[in-house]
Protein backbone atom coordinates (compact mmCIF):
# COMPACT_ATOMS: atom_id res chain seq x y z
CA UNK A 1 202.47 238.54 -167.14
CA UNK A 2 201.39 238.95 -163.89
CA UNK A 3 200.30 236.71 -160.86
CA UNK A 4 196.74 236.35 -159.59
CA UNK A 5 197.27 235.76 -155.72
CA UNK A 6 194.05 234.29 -154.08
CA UNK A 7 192.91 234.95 -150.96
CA UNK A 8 193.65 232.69 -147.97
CA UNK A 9 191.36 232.93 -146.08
CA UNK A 10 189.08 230.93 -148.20
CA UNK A 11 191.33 228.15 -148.64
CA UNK A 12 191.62 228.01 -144.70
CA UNK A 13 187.86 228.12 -144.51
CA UNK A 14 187.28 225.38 -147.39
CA UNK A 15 189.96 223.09 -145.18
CA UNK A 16 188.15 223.45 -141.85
CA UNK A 17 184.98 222.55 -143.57
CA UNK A 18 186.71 219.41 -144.74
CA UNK A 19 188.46 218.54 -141.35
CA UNK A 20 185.25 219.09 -139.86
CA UNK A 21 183.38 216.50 -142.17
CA UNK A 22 186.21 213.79 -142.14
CA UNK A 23 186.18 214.11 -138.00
CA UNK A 24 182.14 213.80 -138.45
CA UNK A 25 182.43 210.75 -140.95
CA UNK A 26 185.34 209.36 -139.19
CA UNK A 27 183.65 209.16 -135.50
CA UNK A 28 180.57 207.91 -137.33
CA UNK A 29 182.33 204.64 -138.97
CA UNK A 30 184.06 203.63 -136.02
CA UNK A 31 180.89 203.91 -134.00
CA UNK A 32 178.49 202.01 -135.98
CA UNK A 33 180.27 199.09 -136.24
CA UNK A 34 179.83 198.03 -132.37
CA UNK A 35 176.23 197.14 -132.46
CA UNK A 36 174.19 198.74 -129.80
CA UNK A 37 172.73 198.74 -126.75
CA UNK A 38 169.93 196.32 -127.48
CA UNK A 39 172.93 194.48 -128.44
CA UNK A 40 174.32 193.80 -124.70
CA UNK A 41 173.70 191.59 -123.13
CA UNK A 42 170.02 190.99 -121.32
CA UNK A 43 171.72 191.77 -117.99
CA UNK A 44 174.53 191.54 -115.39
CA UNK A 45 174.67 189.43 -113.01
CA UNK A 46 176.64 190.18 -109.90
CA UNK A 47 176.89 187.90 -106.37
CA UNK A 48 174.48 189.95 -104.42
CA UNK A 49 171.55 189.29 -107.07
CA UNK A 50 172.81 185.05 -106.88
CA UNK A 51 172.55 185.56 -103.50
CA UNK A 52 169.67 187.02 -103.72
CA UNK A 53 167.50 184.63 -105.67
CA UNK A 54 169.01 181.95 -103.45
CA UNK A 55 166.95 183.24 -100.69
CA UNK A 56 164.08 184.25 -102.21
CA UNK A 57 163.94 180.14 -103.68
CA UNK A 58 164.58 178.95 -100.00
CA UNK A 59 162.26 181.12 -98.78
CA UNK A 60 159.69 179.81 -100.95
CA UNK A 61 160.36 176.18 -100.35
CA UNK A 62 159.59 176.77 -96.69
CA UNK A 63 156.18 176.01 -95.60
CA UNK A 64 153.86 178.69 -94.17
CA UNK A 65 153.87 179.56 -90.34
CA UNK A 66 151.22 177.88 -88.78
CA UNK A 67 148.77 180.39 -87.66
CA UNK A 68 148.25 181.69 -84.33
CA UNK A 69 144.62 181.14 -82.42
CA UNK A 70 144.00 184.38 -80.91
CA UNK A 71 142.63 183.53 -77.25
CA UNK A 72 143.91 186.64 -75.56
CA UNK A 73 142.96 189.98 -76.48
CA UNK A 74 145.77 192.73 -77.45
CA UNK A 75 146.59 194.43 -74.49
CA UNK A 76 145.05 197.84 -74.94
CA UNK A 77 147.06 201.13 -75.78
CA UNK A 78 147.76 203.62 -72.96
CA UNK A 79 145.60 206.59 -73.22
CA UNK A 80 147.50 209.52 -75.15
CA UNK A 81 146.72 212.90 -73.30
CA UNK A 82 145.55 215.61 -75.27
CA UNK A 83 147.68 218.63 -75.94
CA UNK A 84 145.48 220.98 -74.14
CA UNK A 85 146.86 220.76 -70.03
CA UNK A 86 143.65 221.51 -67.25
CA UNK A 87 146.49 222.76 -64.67
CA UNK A 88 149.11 225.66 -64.57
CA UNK A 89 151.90 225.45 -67.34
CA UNK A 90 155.41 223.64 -66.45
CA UNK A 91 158.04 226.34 -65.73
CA UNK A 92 159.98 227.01 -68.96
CA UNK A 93 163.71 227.93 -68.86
CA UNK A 94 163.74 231.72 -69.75
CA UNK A 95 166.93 230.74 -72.36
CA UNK A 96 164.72 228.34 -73.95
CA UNK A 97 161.71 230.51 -74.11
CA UNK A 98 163.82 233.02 -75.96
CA UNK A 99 165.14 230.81 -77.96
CA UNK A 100 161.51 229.13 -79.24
CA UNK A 101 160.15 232.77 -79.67
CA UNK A 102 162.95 233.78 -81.83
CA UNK A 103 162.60 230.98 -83.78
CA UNK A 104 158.90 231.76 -84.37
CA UNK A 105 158.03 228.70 -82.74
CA UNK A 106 156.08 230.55 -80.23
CA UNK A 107 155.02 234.20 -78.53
CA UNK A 108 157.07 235.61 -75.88
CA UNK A 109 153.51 236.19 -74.17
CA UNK A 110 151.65 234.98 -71.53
């Protein structure tokens, strides 16, 4: 009689198959069983948000301000000048001139 040798390669492929669904069923047990995020708790609660609250409750104990009568006008803004000059341009440093213009900021013209 002789001897029917099987291949082995199918024997390795049938075993990754079931390694692969044992890893799969394995990760999935141990995961279900520790609730879930709606499970947590509502929230967490560190010093800086009881300190916090402890000012925002003092604050509103406090009573308002009393208000101010206003008897003297703002002082008015001084006037902003416009961007377009009447007189001669300010002497620019040539350096910075060069500079501006290569940086597209301006023309090297006149």
């Amino acid at each position: 009689m002789s001897e029917r040798r099987g291949n082995p390669f199918g024997l390795f492929l049938l075993g990754f198959i079931v390694g692969v669904l044992a890893t799969f069923g394995t990760v999935l047990f141990l995961t279900s069983s520790g609730g879930g995020y709606e499970d947590g708790p509502a929230e967490t609660r560190t010093a800086a948000d009881n300190a916090a609250a402890a000012a925002m409750a003092a604050k509103s104990n406090q009573p308002p301000p009393p208000r101010a009568e206003a008897t003297a006008p703002a002082p008015e803004a001084p006037a902003v000048p416009s961007v377009r000059q009447t007189g001669p341009a300010p002497e620019l440093d040539p350096q910075v001139a060069d500079d501006a213009a290569a940086a597209g900021m301006t023309s090297r013209t006149r």
